[in-house]
PDB file of N, CA and C in Angstrom:
ATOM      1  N   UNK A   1     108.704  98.302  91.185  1.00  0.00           N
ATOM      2  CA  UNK A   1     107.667  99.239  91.587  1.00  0.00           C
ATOM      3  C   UNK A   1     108.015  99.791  92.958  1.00  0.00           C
ATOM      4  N   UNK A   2     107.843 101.102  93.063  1.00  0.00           N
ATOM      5  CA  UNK A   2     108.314 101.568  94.618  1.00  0.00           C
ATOM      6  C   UNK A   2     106.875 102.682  94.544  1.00  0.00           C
ATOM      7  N   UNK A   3     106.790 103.211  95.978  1.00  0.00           N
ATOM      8  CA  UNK A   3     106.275 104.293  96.329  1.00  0.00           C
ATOM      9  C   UNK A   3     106.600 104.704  97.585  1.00  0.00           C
ATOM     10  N   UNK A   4     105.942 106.278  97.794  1.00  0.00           N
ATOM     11  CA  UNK A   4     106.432 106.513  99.477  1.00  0.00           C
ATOM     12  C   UNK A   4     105.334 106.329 100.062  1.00  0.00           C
ATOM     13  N   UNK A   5     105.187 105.894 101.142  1.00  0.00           N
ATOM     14  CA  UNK A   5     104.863 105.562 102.269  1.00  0.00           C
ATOM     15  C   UNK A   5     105.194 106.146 103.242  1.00  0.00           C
ATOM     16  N   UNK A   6     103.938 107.285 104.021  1.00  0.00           N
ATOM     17  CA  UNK A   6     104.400 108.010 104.691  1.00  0.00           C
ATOM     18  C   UNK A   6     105.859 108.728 104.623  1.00  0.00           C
ATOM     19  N   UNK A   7     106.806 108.143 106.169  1.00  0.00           N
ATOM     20  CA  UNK A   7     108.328 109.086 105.869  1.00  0.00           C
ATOM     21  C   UNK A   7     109.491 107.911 104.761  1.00  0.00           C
ATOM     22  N   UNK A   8     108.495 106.326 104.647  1.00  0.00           N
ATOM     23  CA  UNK A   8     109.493 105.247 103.979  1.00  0.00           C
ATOM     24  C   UNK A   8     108.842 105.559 102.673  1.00  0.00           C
ATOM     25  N   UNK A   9     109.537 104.627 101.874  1.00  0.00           N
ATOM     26  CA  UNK A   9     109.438 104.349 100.469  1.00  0.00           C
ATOM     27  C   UNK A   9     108.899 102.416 100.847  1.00  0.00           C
ATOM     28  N   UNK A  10     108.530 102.102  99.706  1.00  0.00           N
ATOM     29  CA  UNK A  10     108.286 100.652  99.574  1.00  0.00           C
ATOM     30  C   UNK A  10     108.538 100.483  98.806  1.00  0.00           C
ATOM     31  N   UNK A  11     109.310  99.357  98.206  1.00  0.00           N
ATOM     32  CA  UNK A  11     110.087  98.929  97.133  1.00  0.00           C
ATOM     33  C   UNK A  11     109.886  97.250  96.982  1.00  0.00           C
ATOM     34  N   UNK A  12     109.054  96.932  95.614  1.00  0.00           N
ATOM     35  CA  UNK A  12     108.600  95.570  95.299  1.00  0.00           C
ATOM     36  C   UNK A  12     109.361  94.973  94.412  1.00  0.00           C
ATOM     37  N   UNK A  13     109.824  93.602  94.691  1.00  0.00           N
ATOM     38  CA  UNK A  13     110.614  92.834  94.451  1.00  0.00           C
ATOM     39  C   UNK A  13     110.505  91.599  93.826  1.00  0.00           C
ATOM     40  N   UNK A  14     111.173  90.881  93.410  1.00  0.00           N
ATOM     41  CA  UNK A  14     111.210  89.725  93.516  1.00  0.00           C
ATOM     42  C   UNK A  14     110.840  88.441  94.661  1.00  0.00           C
ATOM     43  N   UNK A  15     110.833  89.517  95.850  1.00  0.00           N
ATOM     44  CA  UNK A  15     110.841  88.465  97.013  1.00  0.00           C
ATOM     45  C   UNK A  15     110.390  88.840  97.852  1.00  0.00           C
ATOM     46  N   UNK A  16     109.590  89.865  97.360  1.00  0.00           N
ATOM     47  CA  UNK A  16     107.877  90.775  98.201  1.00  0.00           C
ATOM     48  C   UNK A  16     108.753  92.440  98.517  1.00  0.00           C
ATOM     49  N   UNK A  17     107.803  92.351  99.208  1.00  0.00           N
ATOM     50  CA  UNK A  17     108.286  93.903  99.481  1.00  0.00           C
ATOM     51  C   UNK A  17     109.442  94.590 100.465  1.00  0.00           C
ATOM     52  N   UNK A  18     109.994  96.085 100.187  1.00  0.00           N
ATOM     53  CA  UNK A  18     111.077  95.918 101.420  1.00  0.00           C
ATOM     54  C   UNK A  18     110.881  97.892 101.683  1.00  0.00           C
ATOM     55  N   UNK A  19     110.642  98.111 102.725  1.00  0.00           N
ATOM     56  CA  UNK A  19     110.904  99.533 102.976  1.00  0.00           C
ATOM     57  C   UNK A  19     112.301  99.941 103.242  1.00  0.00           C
ATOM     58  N   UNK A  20     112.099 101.213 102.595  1.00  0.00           N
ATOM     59  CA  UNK A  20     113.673 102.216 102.860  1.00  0.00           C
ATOM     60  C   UNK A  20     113.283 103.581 103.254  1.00  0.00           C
ATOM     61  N   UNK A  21     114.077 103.968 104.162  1.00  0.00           N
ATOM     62  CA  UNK A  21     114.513 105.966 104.033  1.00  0.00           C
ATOM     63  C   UNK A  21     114.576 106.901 102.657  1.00  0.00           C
ATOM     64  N   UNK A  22     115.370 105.671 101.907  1.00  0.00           N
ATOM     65  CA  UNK A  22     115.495 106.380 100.897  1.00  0.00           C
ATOM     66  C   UNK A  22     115.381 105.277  99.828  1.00  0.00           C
ATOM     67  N   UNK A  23     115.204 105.956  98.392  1.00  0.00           N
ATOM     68  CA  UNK A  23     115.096 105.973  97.180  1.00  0.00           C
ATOM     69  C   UNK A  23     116.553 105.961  96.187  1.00  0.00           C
ATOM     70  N   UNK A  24     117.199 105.756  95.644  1.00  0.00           N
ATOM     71  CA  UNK A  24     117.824 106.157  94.653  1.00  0.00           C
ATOM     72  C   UNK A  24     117.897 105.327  93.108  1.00  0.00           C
ATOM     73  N   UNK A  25     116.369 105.850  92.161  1.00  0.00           N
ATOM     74  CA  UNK A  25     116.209 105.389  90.835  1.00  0.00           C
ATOM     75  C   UNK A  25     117.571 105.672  90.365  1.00  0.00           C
ATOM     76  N   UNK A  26     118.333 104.451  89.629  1.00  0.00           N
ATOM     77  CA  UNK A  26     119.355 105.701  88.164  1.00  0.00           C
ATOM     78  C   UNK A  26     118.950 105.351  87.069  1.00  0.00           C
ATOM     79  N   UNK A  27     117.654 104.827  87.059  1.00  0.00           N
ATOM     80  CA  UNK A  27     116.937 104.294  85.166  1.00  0.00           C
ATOM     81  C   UNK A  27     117.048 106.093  85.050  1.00  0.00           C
ATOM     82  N   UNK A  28     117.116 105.709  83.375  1.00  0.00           N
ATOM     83  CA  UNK A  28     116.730 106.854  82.616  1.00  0.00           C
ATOM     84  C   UNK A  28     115.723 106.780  82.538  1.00  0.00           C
ATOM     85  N   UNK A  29     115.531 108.126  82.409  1.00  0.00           N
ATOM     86  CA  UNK A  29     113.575 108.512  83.035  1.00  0.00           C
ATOM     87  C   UNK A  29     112.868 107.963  81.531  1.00  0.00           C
ATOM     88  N   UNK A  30     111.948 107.482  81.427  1.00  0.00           N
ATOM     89  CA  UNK A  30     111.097 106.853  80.311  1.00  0.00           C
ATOM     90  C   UNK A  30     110.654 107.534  79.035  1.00  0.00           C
ATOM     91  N   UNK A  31     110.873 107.220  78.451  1.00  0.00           N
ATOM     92  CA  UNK A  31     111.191 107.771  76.757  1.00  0.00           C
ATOM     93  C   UNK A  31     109.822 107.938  76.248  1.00  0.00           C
ATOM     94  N   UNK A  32     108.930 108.528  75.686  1.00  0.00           N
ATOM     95  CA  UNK A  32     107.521 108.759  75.512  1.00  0.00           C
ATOM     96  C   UNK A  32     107.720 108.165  73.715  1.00  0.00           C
ATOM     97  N   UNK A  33     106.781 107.346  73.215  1.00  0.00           N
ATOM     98  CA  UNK A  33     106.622 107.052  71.835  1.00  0.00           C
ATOM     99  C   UNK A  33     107.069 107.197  70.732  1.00  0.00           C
ATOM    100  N   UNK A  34     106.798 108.637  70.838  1.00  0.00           N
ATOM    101  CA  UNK A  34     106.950 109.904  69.649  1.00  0.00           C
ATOM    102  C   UNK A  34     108.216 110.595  69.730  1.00  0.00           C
ATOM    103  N   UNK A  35     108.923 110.017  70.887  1.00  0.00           N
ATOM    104  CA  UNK A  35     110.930 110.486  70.977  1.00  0.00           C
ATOM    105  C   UNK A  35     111.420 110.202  69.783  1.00  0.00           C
ATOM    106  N   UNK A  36     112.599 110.843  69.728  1.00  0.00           N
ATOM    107  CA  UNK A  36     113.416 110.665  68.510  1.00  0.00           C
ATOM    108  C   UNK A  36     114.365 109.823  69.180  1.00  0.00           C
ATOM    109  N   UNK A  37     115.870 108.915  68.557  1.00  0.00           N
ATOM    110  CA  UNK A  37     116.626 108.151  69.487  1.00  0.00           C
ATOM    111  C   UNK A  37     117.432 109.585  69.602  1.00  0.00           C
ATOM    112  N   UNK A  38     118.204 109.187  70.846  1.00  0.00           N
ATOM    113  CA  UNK A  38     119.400 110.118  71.165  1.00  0.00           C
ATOM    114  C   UNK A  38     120.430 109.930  70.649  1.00  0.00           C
ATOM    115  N   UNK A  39     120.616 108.572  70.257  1.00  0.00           N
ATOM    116  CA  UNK A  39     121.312 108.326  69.362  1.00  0.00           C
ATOM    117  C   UNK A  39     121.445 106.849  68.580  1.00  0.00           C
ATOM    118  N   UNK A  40     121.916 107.127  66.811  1.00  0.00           N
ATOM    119  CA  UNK A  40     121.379 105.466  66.111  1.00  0.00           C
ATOM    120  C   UNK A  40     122.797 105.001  66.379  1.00  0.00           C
ATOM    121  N   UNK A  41     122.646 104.059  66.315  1.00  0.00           N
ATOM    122  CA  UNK A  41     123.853 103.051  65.976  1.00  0.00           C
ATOM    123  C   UNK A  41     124.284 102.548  64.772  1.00  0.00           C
ATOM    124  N   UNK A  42     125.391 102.534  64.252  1.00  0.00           N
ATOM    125  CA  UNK A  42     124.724 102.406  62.242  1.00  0.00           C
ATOM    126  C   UNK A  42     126.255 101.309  62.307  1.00  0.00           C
ATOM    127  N   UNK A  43     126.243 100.694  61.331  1.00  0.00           N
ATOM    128  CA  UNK A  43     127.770  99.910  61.126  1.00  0.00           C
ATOM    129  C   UNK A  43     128.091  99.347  59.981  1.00  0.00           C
ATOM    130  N   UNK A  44     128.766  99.055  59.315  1.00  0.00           N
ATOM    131  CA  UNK A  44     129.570  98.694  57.976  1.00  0.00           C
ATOM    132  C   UNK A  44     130.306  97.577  58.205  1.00  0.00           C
ATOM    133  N   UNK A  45     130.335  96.192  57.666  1.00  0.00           N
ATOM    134  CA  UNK A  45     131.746  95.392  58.070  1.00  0.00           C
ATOM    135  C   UNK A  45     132.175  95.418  56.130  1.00  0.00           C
ATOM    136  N   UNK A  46     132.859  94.613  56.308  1.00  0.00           N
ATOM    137  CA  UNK A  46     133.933  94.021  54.871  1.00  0.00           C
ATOM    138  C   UNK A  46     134.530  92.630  54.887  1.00  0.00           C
ATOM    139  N   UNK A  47     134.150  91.268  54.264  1.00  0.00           N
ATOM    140  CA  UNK A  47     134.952  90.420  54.554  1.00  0.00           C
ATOM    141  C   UNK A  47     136.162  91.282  53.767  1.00  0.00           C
ATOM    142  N   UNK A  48     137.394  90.276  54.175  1.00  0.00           N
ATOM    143  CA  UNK A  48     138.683  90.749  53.156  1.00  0.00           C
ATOM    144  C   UNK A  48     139.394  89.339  53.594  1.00  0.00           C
ATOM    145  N   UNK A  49     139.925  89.241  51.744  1.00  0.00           N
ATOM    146  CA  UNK A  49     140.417  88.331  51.896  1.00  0.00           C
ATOM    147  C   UNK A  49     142.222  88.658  51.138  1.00  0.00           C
ATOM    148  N   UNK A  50     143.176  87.819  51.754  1.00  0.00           N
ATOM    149  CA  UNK A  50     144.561  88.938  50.871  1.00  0.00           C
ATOM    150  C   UNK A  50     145.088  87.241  50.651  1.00  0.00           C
ATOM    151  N   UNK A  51     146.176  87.426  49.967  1.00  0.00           N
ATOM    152  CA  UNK A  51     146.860  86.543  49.453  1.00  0.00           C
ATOM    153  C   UNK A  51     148.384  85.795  50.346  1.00  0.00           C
ATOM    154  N   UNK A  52     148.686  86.488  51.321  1.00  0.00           N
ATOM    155  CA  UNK A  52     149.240  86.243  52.407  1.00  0.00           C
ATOM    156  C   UNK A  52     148.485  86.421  52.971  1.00  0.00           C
ATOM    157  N   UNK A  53     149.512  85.146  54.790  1.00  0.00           N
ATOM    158  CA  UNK A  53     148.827  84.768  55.784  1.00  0.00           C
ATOM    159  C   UNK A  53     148.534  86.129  56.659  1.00  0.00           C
ATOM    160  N   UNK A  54     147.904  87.138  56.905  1.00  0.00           N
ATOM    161  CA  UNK A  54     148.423  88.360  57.352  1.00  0.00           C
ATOM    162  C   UNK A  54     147.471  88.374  58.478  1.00  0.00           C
ATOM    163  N   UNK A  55     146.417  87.491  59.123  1.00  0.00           N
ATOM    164  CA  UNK A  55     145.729  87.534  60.491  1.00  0.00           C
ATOM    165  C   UNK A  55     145.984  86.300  61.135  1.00  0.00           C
ATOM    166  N   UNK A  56     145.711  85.932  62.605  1.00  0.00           N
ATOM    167  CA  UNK A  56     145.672  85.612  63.437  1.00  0.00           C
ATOM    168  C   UNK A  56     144.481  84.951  63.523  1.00  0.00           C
ATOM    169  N   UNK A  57     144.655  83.563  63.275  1.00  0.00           N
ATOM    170  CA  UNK A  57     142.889  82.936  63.309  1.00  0.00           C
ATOM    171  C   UNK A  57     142.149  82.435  64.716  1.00  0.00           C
ATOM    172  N   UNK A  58     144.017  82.944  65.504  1.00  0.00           N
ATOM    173  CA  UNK A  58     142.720  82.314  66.985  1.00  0.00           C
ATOM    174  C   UNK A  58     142.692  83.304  67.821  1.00  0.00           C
ATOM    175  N   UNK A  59     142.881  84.711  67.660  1.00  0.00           N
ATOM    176  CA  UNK A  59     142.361  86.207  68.133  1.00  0.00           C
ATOM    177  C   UNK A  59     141.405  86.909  67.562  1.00  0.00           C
ATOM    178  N   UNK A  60     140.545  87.046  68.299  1.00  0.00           N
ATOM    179  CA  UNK A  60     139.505  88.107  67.695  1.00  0.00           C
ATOM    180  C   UNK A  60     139.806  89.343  68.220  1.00  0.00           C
ATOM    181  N   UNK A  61     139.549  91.039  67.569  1.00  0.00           N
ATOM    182  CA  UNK A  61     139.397  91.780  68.190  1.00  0.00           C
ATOM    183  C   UNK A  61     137.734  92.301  68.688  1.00  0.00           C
ATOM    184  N   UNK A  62     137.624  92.534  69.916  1.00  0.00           N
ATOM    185  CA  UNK A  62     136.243  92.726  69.477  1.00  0.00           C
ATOM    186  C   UNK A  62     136.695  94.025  70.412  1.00  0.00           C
ATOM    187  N   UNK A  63     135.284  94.945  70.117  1.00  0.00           N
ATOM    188  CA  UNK A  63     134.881  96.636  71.212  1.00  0.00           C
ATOM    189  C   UNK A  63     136.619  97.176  70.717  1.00  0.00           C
ATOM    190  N   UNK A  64     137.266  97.311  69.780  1.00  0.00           N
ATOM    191  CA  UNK A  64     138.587  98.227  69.901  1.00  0.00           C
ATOM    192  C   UNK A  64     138.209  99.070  69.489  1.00  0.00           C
ATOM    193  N   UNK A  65     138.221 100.546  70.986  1.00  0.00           N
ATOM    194  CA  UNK A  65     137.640 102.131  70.832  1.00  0.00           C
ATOM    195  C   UNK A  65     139.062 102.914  70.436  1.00  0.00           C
ATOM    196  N   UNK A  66     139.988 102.128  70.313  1.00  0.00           N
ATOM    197  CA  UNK A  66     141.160 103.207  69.944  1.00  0.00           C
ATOM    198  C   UNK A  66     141.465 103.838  68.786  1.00  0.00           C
ATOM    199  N   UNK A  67     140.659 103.328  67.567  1.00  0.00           N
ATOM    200  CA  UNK A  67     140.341 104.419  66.413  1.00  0.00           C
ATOM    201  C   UNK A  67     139.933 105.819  66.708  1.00  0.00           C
ATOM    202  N   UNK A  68     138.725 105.483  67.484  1.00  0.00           N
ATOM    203  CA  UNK A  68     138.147 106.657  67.386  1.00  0.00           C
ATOM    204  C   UNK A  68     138.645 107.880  68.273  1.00  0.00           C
ATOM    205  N   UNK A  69     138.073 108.840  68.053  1.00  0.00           N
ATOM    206  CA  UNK A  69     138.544 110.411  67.972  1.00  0.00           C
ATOM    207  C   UNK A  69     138.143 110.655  69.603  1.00  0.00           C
ATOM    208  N   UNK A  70     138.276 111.581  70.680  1.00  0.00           N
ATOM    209  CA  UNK A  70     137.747 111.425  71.866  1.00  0.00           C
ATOM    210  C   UNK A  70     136.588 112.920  71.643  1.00  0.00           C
ATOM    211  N   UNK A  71     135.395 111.784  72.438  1.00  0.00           N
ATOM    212  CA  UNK A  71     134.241 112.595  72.237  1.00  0.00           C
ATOM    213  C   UNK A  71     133.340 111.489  71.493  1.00  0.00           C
ATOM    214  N   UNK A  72     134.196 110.585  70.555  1.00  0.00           N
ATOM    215  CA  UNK A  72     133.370 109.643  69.352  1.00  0.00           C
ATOM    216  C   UNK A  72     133.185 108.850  69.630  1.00  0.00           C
ATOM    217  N   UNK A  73     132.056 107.922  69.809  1.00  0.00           N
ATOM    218  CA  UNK A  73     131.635 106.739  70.479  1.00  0.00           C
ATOM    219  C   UNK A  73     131.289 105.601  69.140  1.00  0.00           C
ATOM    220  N   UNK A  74     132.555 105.007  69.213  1.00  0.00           N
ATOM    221  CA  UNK A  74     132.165 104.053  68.027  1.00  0.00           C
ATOM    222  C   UNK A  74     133.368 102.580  68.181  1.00  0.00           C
ATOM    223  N   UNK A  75     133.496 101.548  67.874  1.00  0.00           N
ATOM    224  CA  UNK A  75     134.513 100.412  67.546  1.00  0.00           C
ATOM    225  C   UNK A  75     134.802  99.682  66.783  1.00  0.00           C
ATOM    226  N   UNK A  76     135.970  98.711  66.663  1.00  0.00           N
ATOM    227  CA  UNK A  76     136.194  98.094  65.594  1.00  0.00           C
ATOM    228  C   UNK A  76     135.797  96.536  66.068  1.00  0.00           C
ATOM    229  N   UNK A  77     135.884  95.695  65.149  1.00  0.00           N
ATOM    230  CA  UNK A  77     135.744  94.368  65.025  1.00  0.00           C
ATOM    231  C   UNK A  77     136.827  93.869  64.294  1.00  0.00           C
ATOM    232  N   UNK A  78     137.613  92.945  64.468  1.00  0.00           N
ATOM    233  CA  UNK A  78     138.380  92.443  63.574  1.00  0.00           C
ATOM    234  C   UNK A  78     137.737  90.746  64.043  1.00  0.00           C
ATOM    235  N   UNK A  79     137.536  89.953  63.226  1.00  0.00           N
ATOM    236  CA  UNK A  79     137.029  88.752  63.378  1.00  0.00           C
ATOM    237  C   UNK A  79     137.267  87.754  61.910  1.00  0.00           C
ATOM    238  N   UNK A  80     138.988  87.160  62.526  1.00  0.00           N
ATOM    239  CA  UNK A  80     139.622  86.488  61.197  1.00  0.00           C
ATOM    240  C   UNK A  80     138.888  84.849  61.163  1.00  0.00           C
ATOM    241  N   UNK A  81     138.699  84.723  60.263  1.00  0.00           N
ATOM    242  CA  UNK A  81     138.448  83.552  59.712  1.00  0.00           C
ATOM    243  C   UNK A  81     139.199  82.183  59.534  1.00  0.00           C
ATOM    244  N   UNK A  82     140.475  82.714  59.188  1.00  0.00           N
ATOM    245  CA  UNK A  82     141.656  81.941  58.456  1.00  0.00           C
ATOM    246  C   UNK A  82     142.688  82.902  58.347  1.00  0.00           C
ATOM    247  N   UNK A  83     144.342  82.553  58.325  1.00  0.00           N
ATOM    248  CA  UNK A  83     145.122  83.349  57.768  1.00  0.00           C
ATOM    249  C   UNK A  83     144.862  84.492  56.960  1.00  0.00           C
ATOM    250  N   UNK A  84     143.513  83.900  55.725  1.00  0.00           N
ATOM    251  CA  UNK A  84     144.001  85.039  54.905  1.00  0.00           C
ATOM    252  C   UNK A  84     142.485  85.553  54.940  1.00  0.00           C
ATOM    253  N   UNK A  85     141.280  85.644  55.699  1.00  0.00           N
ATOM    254  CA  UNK A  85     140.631  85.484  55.489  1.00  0.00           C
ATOM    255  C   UNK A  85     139.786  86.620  56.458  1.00  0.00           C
ATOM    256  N   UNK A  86     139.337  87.339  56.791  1.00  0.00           N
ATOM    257  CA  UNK A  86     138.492  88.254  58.114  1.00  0.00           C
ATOM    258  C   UNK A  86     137.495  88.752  57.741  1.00  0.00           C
ATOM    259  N   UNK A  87     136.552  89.655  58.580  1.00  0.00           N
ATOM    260  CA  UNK A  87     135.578  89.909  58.772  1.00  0.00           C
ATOM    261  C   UNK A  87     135.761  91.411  59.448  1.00  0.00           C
ATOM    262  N   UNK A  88     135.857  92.861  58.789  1.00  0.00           N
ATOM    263  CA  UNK A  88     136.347  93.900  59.893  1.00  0.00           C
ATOM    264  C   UNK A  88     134.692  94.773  60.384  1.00  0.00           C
ATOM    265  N   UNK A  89     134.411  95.352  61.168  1.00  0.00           N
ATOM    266  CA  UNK A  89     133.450  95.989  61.246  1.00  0.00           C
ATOM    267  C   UNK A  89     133.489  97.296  62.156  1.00  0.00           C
ATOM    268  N   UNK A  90     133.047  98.184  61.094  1.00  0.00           N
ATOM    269  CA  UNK A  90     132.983  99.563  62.529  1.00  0.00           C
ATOM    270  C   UNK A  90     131.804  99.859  62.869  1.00  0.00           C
ATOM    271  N   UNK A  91     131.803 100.326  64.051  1.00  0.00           N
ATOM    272  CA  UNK A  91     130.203 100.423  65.061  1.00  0.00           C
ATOM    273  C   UNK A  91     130.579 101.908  65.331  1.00  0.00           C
ATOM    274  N   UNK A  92     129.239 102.990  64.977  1.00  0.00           N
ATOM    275  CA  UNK A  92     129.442 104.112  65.296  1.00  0.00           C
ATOM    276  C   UNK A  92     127.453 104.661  65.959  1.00  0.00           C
ATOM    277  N   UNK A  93     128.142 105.147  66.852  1.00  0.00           N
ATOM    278  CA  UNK A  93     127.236 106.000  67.687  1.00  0.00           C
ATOM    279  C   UNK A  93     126.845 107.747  66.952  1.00  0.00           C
ATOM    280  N   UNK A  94     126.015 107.822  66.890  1.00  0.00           N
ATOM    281  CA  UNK A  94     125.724 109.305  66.267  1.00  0.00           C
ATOM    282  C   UNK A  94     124.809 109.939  66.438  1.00  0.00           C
ATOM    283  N   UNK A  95     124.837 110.994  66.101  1.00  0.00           N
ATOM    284  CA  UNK A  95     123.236 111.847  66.500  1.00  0.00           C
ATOM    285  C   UNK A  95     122.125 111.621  65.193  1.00  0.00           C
ATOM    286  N   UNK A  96     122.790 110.830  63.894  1.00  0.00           N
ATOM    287  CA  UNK A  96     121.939 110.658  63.138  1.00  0.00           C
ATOM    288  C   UNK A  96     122.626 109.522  62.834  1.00  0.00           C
ATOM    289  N   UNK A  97     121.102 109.098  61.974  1.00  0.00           N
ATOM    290  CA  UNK A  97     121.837 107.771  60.950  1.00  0.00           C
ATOM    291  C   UNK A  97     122.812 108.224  59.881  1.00  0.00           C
ATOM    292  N   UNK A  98     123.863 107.432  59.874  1.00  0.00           N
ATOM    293  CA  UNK A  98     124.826 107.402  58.737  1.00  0.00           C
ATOM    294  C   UNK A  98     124.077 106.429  57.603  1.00  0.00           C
ATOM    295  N   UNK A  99     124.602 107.010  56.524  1.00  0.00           N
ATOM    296  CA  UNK A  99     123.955 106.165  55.371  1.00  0.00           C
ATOM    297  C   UNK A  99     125.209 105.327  54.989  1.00  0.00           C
ATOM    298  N   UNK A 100     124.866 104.269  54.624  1.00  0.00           N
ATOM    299  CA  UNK A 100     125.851 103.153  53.953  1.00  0.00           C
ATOM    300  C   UNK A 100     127.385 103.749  53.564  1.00  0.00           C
ATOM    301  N   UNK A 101     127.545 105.129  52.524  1.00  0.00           N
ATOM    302  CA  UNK A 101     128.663 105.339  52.733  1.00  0.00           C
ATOM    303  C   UNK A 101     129.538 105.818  53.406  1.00  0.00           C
ATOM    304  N   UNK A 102     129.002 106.724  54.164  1.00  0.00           N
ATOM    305  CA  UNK A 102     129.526 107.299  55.259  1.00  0.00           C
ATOM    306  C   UNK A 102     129.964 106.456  56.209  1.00  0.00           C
ATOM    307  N   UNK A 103     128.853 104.976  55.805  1.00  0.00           N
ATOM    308  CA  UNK A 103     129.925 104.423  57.514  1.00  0.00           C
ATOM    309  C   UNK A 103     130.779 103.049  56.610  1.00  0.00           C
ATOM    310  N   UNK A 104     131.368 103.186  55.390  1.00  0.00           N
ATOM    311  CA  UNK A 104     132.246 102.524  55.106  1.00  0.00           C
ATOM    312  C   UNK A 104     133.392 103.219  54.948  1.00  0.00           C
ATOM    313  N   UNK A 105     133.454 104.788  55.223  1.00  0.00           N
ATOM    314  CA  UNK A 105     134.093 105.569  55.467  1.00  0.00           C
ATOM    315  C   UNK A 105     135.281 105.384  56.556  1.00  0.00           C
ATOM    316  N   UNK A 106     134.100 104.800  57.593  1.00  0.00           N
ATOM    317  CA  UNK A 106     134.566 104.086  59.577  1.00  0.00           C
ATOM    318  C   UNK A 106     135.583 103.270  58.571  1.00  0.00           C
ATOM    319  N   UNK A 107     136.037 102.530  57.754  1.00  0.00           N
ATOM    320  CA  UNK A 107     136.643 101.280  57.247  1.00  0.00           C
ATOM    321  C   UNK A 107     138.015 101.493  56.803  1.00  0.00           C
ATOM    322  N   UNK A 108     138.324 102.876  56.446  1.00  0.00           N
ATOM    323  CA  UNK A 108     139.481 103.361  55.758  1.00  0.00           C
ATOM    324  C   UNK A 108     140.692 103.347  56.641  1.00  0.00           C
TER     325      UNK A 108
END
């Protein structure tokens, strides 16, 4: 909670109050009810399992943005199980929801 005060601001804390000169909020200004999101988050995984040893059971990949396109806010998951065994998942950012196939699409 802050306010100004005369030429200060007051700014309430955890550990009472503290005046400043200045102010600088960087919250995003507060979203009213009835907003739409700016953007959904939608995601698809796949176990897969292959017949050779073909993953790495004591690396995970996690947040890998290097699929995506620049401008596209989305990542992969790779999360092996066993040699033959994983878990892949893509995470995509959008201006709408993707429906189920579209984001097993992210998978190809």
């Amino acid at each position: 909670t802050f306010f100004k005060k005369n030429k200060n601001w007051e700014v309430f804390t955890e550990r009472g109050w503290i005046g400043a000169p200045q102010v600088i909020d960087t919250r995003p200004p507060t979203r009213q009810s009835g907003d739409v999101p700016i953007l959904w988050q939608s995601f698809s995984g796949v176990e897969v399992k292959c017949s050779q040893n073909i993953f790495d059971d004591t690396t995970a990949t996690l947040m890998d943005f290097s699929e995506f396109a620049p401008g596209e806010i989305g990542f992969l998951y790779l999360l092996p199980f066993s040699p033959t065994c994983a878990l892949i998942e893509a995470t995509v950012f959008w201006i709408g929801w993707l429906r189920n196939q579209s984001a097993r699409l992210l998978m190809r």
